[in-house]
N, C-alpha and C. Protein backbone atom coordinates (compact mmCIF):
# COMPACT_ATOMS: atom_id res chain seq x y z
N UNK A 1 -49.68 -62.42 -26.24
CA UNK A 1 -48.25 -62.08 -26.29
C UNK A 1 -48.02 -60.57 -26.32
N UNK A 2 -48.66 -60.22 -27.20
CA UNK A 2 -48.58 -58.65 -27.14
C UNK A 2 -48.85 -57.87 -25.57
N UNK A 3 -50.22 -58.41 -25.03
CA UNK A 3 -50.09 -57.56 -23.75
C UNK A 3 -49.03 -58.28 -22.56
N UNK A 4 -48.40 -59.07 -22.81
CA UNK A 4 -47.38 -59.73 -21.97
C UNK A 4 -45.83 -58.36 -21.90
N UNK A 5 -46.27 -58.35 -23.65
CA UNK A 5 -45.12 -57.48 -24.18
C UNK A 5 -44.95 -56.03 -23.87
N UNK A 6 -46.40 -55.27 -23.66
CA UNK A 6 -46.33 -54.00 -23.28
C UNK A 6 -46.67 -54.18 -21.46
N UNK A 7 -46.54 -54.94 -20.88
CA UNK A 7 -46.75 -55.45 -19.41
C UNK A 7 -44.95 -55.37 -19.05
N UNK A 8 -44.25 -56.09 -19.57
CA UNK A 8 -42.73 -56.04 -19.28
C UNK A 8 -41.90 -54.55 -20.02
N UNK A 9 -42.99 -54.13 -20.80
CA UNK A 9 -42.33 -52.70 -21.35
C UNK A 9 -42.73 -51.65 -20.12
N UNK A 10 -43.78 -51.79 -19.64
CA UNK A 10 -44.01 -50.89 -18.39
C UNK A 10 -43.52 -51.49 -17.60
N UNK A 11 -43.39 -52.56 -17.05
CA UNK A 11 -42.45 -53.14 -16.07
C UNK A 11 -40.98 -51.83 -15.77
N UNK A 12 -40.47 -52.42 -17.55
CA UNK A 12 -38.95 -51.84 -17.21
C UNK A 12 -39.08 -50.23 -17.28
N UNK A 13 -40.01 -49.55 -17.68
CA UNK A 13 -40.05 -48.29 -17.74
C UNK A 13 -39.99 -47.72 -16.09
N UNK A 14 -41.19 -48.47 -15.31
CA UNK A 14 -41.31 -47.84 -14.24
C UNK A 14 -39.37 -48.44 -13.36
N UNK A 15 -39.38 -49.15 -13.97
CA UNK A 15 -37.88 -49.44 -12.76
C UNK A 15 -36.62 -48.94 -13.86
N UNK A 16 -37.02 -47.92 -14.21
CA UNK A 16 -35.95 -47.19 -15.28
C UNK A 16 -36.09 -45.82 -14.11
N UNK A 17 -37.53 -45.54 -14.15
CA UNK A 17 -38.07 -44.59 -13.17
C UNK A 17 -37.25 -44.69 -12.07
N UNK A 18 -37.51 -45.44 -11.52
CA UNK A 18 -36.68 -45.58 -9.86
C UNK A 18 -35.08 -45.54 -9.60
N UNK A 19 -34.78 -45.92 -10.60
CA UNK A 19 -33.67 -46.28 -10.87
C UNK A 19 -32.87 -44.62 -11.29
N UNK A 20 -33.13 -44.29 -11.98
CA UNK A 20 -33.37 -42.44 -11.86
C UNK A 20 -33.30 -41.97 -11.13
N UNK A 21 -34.49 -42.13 -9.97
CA UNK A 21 -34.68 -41.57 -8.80
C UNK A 21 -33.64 -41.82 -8.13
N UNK A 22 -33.36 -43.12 -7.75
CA UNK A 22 -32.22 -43.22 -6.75
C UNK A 22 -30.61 -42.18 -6.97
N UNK A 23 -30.62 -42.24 -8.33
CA UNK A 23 -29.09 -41.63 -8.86
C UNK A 23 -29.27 -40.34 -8.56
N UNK A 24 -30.51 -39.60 -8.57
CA UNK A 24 -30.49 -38.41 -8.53
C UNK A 24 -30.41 -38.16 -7.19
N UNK A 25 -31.19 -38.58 -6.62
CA UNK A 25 -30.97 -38.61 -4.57
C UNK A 25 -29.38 -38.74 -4.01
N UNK A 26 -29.01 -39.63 -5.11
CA UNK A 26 -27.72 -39.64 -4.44
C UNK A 26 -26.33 -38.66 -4.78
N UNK A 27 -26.99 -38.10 -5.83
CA UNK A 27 -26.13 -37.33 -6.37
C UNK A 27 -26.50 -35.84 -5.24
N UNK A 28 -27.63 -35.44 -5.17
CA UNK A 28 -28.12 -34.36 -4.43
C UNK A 28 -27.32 -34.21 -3.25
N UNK A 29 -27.51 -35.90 -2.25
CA UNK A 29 -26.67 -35.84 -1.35
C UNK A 29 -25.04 -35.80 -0.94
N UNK A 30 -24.79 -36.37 -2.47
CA UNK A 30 -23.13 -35.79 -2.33
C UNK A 30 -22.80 -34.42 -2.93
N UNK A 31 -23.82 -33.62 -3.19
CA UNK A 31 -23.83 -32.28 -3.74
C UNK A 31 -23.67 -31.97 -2.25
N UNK A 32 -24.86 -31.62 -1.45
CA UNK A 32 -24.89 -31.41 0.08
C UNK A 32 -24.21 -31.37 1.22
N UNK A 33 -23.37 -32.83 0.74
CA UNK A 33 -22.33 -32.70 1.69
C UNK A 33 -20.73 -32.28 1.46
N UNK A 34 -20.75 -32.29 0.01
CA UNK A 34 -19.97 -30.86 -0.59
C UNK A 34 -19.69 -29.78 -0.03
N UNK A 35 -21.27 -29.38 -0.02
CA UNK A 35 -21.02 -27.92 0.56
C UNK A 35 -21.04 -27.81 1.91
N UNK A 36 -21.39 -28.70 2.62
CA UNK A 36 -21.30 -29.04 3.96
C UNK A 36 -19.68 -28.60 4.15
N UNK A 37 -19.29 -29.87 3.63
CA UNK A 37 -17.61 -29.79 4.03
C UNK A 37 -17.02 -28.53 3.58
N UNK A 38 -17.20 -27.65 2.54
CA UNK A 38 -16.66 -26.56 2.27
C UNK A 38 -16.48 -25.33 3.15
N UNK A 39 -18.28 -25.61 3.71
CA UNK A 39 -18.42 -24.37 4.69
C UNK A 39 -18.19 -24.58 5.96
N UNK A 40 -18.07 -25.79 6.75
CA UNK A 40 -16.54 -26.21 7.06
C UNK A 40 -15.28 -25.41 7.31
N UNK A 41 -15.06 -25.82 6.02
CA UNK A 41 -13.30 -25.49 5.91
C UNK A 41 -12.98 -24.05 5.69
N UNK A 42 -13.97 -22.80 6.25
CA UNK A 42 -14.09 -21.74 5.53
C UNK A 42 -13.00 -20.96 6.56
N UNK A 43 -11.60 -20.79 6.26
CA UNK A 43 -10.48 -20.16 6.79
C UNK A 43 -10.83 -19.13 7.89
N UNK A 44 -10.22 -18.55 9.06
CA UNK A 44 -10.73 -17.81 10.09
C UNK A 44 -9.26 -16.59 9.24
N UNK A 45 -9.17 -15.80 8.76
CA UNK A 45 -8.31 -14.58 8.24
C UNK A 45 -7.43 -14.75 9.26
N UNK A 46 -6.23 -14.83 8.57
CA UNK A 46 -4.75 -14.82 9.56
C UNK A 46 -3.49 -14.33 8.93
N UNK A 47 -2.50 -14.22 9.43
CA UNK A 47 -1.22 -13.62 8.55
C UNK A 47 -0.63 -15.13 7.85
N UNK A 48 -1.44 -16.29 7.98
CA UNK A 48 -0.48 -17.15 7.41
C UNK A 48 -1.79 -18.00 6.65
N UNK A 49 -2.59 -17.43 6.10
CA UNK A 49 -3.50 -17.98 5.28
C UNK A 49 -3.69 -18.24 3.71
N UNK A 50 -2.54 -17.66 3.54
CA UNK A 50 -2.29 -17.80 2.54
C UNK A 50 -3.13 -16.49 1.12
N UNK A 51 -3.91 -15.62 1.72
CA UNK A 51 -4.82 -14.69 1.13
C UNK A 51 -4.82 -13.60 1.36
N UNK A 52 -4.53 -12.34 0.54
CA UNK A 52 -4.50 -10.92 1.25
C UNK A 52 -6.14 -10.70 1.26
N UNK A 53 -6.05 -10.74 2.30
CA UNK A 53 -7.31 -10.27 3.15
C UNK A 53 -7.02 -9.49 4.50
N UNK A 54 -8.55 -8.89 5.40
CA UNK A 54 -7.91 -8.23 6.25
C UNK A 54 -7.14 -6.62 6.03
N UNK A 55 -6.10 -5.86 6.12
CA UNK A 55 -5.67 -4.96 6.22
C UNK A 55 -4.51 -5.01 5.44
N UNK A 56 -3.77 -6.37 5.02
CA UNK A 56 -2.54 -6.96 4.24
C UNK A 56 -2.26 -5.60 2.82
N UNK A 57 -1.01 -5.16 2.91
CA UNK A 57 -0.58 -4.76 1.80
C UNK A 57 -0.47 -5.26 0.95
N UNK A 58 0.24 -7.30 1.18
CA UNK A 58 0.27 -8.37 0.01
C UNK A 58 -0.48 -9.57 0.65
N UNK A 59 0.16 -10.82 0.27
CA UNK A 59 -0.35 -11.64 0.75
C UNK A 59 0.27 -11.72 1.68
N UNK A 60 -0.38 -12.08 3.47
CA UNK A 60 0.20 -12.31 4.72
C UNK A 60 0.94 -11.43 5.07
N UNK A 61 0.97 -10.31 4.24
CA UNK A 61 2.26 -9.27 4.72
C UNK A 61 1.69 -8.00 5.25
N UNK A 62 2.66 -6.88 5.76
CA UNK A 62 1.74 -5.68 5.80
C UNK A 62 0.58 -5.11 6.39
N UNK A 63 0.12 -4.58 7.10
CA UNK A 63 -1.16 -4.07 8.09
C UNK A 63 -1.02 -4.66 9.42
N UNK A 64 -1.86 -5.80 9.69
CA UNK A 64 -1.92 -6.37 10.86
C UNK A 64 -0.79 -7.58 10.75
N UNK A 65 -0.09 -7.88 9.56
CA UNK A 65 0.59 -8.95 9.90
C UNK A 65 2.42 -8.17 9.97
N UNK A 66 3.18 -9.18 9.62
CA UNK A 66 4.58 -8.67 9.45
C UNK A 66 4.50 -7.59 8.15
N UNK A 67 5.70 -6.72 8.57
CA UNK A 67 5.95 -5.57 7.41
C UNK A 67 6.50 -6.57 5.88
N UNK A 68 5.82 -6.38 4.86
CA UNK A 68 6.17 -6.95 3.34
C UNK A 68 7.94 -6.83 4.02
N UNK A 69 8.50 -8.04 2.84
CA UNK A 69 9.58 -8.62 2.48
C UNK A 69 9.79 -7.64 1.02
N UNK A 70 11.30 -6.70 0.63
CA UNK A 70 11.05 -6.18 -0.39
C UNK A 70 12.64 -5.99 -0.24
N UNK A 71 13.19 -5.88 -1.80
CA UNK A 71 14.80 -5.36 -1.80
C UNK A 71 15.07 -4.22 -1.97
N UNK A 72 13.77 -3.46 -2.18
CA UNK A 72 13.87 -1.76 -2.87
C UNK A 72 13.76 -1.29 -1.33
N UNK A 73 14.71 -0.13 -1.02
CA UNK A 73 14.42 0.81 0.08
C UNK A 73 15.32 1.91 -0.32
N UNK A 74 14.49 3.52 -1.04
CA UNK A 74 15.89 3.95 -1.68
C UNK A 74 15.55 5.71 -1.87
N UNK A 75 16.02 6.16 -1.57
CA UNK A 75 15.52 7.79 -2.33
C UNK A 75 16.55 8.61 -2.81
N UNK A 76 16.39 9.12 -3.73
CA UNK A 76 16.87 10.05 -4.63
C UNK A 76 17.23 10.96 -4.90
N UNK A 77 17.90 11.87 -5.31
CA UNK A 77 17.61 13.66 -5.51
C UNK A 77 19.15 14.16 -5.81
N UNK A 78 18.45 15.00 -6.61
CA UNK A 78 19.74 16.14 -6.70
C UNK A 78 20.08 17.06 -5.98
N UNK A 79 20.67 18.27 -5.94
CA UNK A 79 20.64 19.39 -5.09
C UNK A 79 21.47 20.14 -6.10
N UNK A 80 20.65 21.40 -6.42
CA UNK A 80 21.75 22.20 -7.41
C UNK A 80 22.41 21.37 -8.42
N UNK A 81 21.78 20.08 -9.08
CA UNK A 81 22.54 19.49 -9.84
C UNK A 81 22.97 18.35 -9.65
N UNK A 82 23.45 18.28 -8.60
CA UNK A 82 24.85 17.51 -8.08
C UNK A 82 23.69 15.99 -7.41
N UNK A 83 24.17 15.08 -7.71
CA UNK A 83 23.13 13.57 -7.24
C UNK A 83 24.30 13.92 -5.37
N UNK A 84 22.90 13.83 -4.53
CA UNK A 84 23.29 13.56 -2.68
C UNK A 84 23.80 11.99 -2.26
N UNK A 85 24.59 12.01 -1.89
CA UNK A 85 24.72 10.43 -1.83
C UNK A 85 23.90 10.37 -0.54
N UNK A 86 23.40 9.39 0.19
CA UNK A 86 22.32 9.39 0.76
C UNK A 86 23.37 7.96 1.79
N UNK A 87 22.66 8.21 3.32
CA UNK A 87 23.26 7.44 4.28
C UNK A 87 22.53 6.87 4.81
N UNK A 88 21.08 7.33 5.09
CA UNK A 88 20.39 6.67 5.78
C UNK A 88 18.62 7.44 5.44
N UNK A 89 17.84 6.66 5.11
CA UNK A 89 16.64 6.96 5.27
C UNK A 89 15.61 6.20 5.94
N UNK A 90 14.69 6.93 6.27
CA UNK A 90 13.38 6.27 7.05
C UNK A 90 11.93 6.77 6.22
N UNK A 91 10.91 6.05 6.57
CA UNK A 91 9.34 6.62 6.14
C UNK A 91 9.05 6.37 7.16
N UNK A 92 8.03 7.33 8.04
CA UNK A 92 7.84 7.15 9.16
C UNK A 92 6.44 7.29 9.11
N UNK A 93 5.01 6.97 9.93
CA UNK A 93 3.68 7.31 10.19
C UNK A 93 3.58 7.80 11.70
N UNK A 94 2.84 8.54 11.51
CA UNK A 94 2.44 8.93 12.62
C UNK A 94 0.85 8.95 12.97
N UNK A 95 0.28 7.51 13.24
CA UNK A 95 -1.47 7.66 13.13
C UNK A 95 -1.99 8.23 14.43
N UNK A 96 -0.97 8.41 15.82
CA UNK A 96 -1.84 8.62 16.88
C UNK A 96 -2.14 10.12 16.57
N UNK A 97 -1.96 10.63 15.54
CA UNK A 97 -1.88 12.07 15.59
C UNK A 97 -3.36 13.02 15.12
N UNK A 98 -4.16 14.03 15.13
CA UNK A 98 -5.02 14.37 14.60
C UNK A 98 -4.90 15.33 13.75
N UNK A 99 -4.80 15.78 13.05
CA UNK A 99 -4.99 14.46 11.59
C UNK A 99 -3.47 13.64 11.92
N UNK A 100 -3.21 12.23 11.07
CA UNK A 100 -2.12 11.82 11.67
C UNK A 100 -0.96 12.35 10.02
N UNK A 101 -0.14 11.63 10.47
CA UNK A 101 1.00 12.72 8.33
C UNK A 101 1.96 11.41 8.91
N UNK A 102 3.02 12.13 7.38
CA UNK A 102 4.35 11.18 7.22
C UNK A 102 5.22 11.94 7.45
N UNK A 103 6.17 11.04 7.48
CA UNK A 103 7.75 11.85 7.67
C UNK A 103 8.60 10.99 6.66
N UNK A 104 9.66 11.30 5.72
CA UNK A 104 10.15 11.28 5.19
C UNK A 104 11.53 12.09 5.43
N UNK A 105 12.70 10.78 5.97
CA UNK A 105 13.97 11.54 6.29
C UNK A 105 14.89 11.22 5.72
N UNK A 106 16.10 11.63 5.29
CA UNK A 106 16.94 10.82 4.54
C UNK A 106 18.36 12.17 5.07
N UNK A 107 19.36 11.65 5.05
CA UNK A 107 20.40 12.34 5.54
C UNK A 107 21.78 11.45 4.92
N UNK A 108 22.09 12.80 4.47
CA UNK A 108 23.42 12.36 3.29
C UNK A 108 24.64 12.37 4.08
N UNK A 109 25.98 11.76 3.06
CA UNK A 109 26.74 11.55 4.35
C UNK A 109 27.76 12.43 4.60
N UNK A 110 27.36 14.00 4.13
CA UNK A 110 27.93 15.30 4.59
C UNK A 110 26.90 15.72 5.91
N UNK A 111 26.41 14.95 6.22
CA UNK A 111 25.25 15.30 8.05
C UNK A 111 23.90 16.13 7.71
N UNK A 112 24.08 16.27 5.98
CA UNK A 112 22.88 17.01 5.43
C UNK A 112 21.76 16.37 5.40
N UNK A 113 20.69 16.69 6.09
CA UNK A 113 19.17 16.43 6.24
C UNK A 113 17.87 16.41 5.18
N UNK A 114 17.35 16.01 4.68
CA UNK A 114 16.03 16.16 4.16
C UNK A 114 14.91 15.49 5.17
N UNK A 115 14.17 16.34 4.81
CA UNK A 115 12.48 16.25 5.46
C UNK A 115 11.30 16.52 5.09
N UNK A 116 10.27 15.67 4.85
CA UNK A 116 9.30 15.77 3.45
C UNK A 116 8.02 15.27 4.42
N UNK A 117 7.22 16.54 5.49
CA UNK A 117 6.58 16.18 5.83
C UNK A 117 4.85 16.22 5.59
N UNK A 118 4.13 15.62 5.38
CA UNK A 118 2.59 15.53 5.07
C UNK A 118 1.66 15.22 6.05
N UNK A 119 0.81 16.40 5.88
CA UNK A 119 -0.25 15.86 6.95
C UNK A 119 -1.75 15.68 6.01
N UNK A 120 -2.12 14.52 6.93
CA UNK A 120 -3.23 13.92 5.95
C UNK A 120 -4.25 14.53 5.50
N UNK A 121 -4.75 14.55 3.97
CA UNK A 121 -5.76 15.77 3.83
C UNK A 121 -6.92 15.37 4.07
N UNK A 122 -7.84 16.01 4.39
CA UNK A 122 -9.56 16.14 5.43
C UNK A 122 -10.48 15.45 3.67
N UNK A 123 -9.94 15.84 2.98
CA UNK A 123 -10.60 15.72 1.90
C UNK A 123 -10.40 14.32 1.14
N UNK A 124 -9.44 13.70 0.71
CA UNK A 124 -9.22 12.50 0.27
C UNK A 124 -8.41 11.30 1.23
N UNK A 125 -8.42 11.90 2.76
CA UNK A 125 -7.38 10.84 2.86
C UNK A 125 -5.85 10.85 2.45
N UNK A 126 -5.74 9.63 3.14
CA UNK A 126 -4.67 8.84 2.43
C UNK A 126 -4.71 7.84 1.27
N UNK A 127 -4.42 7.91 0.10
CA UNK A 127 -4.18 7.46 -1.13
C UNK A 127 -3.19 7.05 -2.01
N UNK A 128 -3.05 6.27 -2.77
CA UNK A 128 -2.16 6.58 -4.10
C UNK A 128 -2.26 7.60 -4.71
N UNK A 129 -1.27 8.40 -5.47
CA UNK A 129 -2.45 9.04 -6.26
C UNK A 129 -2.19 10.54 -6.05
N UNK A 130 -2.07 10.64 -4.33
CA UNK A 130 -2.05 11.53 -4.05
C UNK A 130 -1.19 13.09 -4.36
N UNK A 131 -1.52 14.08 -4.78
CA UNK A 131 -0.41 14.68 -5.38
C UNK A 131 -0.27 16.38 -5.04
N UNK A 132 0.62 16.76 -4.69
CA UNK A 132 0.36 18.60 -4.81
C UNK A 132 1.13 19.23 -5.39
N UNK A 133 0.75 20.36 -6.39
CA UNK A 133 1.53 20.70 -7.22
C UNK A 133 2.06 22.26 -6.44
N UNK A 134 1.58 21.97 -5.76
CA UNK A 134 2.18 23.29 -4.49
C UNK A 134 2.12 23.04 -3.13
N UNK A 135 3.67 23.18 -2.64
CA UNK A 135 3.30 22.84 -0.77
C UNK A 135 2.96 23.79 0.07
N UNK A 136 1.92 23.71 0.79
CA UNK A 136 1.22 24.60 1.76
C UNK A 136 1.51 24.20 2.85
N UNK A 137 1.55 25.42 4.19
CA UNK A 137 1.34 24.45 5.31
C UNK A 137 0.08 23.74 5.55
N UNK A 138 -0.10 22.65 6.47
CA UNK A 138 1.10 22.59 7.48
C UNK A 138 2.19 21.28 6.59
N UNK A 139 2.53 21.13 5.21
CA UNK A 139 3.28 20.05 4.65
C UNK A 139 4.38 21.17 4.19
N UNK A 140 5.38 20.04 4.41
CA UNK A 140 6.56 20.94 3.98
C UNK A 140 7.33 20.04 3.15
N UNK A 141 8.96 20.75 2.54
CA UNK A 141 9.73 20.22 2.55
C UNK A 141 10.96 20.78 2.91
N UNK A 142 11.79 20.50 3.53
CA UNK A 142 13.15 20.58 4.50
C UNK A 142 14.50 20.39 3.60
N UNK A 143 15.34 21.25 3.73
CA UNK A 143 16.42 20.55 3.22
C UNK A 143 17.79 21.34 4.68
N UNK A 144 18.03 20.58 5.28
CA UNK A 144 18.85 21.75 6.62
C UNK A 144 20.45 21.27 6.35
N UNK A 145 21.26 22.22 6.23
CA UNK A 145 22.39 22.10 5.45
C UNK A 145 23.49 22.76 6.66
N UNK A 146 24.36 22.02 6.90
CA UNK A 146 25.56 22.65 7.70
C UNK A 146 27.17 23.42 7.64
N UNK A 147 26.61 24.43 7.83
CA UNK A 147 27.42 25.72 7.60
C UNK A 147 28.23 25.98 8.88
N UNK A 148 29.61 25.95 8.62
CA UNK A 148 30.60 26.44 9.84
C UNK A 148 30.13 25.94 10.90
N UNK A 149 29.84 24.36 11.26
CA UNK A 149 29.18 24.09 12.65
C UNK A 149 28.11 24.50 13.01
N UNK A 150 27.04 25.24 12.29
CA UNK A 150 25.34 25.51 12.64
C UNK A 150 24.79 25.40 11.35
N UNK A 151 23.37 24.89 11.86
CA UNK A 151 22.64 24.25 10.91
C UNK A 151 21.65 25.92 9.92
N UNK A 152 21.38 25.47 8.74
CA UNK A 152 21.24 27.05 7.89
C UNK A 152 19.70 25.68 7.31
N UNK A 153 18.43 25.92 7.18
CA UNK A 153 17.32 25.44 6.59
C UNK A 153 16.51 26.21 5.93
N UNK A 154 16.83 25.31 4.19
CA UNK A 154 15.67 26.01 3.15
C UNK A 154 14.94 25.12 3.48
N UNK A 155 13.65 26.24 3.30
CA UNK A 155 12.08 25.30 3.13
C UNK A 155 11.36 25.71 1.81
N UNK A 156 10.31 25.09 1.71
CA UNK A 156 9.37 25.01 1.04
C UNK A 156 8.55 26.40 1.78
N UNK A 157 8.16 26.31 2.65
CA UNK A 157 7.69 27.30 3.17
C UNK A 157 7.36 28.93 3.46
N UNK A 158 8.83 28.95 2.66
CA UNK A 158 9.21 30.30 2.55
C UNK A 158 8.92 31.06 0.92
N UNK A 159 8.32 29.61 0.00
CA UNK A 159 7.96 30.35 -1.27
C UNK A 159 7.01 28.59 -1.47
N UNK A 160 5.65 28.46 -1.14
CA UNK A 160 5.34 27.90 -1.40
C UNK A 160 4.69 27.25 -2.43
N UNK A 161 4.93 27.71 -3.32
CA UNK A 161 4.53 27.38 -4.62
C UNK A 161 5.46 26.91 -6.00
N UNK A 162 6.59 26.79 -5.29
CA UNK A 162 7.68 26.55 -6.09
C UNK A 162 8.51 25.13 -5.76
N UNK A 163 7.54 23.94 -5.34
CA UNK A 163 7.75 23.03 -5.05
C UNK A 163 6.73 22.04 -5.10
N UNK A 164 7.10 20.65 -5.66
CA UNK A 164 5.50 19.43 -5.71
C UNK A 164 6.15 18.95 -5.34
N UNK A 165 4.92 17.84 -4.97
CA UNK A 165 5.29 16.50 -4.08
C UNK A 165 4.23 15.45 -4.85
N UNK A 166 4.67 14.02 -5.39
CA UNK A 166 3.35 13.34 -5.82
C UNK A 166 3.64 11.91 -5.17
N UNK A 167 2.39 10.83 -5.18
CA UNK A 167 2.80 9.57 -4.40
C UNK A 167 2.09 8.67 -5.68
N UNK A 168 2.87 7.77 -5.96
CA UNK A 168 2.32 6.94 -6.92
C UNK A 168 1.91 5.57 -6.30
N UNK A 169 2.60 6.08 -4.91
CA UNK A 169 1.74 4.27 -3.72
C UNK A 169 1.59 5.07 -2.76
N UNK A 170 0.55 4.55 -2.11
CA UNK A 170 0.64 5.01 -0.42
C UNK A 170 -0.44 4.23 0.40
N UNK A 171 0.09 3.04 0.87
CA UNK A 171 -0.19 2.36 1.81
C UNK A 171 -0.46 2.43 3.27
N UNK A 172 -1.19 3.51 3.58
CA UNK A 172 -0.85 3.58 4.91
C UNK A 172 -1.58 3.33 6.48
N UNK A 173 -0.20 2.05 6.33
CA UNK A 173 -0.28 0.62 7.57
C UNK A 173 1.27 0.25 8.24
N UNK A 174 1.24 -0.12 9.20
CA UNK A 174 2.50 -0.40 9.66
C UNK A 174 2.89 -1.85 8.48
N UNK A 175 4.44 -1.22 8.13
CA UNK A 175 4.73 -1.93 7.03
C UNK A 175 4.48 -1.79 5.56
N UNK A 176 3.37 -1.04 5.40
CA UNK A 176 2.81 -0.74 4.13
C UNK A 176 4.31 0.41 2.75
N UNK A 177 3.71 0.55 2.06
CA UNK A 177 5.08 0.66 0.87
C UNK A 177 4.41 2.38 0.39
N UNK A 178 5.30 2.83 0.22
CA UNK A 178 5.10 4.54 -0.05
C UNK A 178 6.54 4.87 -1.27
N UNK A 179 5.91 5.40 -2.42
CA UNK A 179 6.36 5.33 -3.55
C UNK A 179 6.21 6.92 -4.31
N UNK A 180 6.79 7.68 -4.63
CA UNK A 180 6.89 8.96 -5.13
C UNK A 180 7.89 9.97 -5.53
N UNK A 181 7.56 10.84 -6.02
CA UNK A 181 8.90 12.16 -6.32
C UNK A 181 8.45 13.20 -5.97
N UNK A 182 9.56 13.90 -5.96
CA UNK A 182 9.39 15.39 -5.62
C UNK A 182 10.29 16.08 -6.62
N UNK A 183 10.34 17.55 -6.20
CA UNK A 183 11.38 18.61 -6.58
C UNK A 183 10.88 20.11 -6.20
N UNK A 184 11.52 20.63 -6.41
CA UNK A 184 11.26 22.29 -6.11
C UNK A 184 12.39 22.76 -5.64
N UNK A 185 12.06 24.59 -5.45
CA UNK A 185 12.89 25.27 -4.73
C UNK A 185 12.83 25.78 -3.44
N UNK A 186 13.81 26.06 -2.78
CA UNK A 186 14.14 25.55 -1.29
C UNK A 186 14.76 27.31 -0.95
N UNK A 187 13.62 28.08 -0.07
CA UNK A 187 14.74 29.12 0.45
C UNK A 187 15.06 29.33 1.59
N UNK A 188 16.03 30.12 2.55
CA UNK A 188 16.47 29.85 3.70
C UNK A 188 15.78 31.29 4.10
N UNK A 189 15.97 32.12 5.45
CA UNK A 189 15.38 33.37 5.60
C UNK A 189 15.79 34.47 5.05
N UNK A 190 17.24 34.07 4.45
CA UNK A 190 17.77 35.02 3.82
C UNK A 190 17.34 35.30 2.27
N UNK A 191 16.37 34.23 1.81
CA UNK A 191 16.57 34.30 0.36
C UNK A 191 17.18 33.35 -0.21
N UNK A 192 18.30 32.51 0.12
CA UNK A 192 18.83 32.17 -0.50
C UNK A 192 18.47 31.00 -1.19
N UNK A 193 18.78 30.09 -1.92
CA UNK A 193 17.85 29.48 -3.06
C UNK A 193 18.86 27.90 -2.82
N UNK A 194 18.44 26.58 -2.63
CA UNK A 194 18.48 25.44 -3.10
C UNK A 194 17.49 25.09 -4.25
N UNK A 195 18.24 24.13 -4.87
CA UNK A 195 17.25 23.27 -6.07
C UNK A 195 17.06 22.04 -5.96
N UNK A 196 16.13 21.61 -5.69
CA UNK A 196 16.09 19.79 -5.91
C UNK A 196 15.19 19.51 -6.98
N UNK A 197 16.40 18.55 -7.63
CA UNK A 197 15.78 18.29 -8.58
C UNK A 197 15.60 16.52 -9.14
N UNK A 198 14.45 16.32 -9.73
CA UNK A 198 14.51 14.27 -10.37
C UNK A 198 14.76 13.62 -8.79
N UNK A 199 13.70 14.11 -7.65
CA UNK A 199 13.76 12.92 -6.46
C UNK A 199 12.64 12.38 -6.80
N UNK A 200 13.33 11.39 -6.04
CA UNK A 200 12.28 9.76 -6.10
C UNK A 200 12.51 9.44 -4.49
N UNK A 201 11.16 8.63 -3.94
CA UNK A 201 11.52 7.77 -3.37
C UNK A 201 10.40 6.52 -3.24
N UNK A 202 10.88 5.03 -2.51
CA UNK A 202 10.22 3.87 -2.54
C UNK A 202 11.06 2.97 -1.56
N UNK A 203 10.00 3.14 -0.49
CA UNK A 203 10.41 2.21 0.65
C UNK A 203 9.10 1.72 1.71
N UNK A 204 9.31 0.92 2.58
CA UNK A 204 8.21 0.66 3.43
C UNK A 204 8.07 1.60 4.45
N UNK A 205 6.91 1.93 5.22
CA UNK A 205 7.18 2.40 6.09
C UNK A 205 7.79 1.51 7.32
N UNK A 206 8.26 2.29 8.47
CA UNK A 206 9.25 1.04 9.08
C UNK A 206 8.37 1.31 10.86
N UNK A 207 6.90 2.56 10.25
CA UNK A 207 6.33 1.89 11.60
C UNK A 207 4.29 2.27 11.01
């Protein structure tokens, strides 16, 4: 009886064994074809994939796809004090260019101009981040003001060190979002002196 007894104890041991075996085989193979099907389904990058990937400012938006969806498009500034009411602005790129820069225009609704242009530096690029606490050429800033029917323009240029420019975004892609302030003083050839002061601006670029 006894060796009957350890005869059906190895019996069930070895088909405990197999029985093992099989679960694990089968588990392996639905592991396998897991990943089969996953790698599969592995997305080809598109503007409607649901993933910022690619060149995307957000998701599906921005670089190679459509320009981001946004309610902010807006810039700022004083002049001598006084807040510009503002009529129309643009952010513009210019990449076919060597080096390529921005343009930044905004025109108030006395026909008065601003122009805040940057050319890209050899050294960092284009960045967030980016900042100068003095404008040099070839970056300027513009303010062209109309006097008795002809146009009279302070620059930056004419005292360059008495004016910053900083970017706290800078995306730059067709569509991409450009975010920053400025201020300084502005003289014409005569000397004469504008102030801008507490500008902001935050908009997409629109090429």
């Amino acid at each position: 009886m006894i060796q009957l007894s350890f005869k059906k104890i190895g019996q069930l041991f070895i088909l405990t064994l197999f029985s093992l075996g099989l679960i694990l085989t089968a588990c392996s193979k639905d592991d396998d074809e897991e990943e089969s099907a996953a790698e599969n389904q592995t997305v080809t990058p598109s503007c409607t994939d649901g993933i910022k990937n690619q060149n995307e400012v957000d998701i599906d938006c921005g670089g190679v796809c459509p320009p981001c969806n946004t309610d902010t498009s807006e810039i700022a500034f004083k002049k001598d004090g006084q807040a510009e009411v503002i009529s129309d602005f643009d952010a513009n790129r210019n990449p076919g260019l060597n080096p390529s820069n921005i343009g930044l225009i905004a025109v108030t609704d006395e026909g008065n101009k601003l122009t805040i242009l940057v050319v890209e530096p050899a050294a960092t690029g284009w960045s967030g981040g980016l900042s100068f606490s003095a404008i040099t050429a070839p970056n300027s800033i513009t303010y062209e003001v109309w006097d008795s029917g002809a146009p009279v323009f302070y620059s930056s240029a004419n005292h360059p060190n008495e004016s910053e420019l900083s970017f706290l975004r800078l995306d730059y892609v067709d569509g991409g979002r450009v975010e920053g302030s400025f201020s300084g003083e502005l003289y014409n050839s005569n000397g004469d002196k504008i102030t801008l002061s507490n500008g902001h601006f935050d908009t997409n670029f629109v090429n």
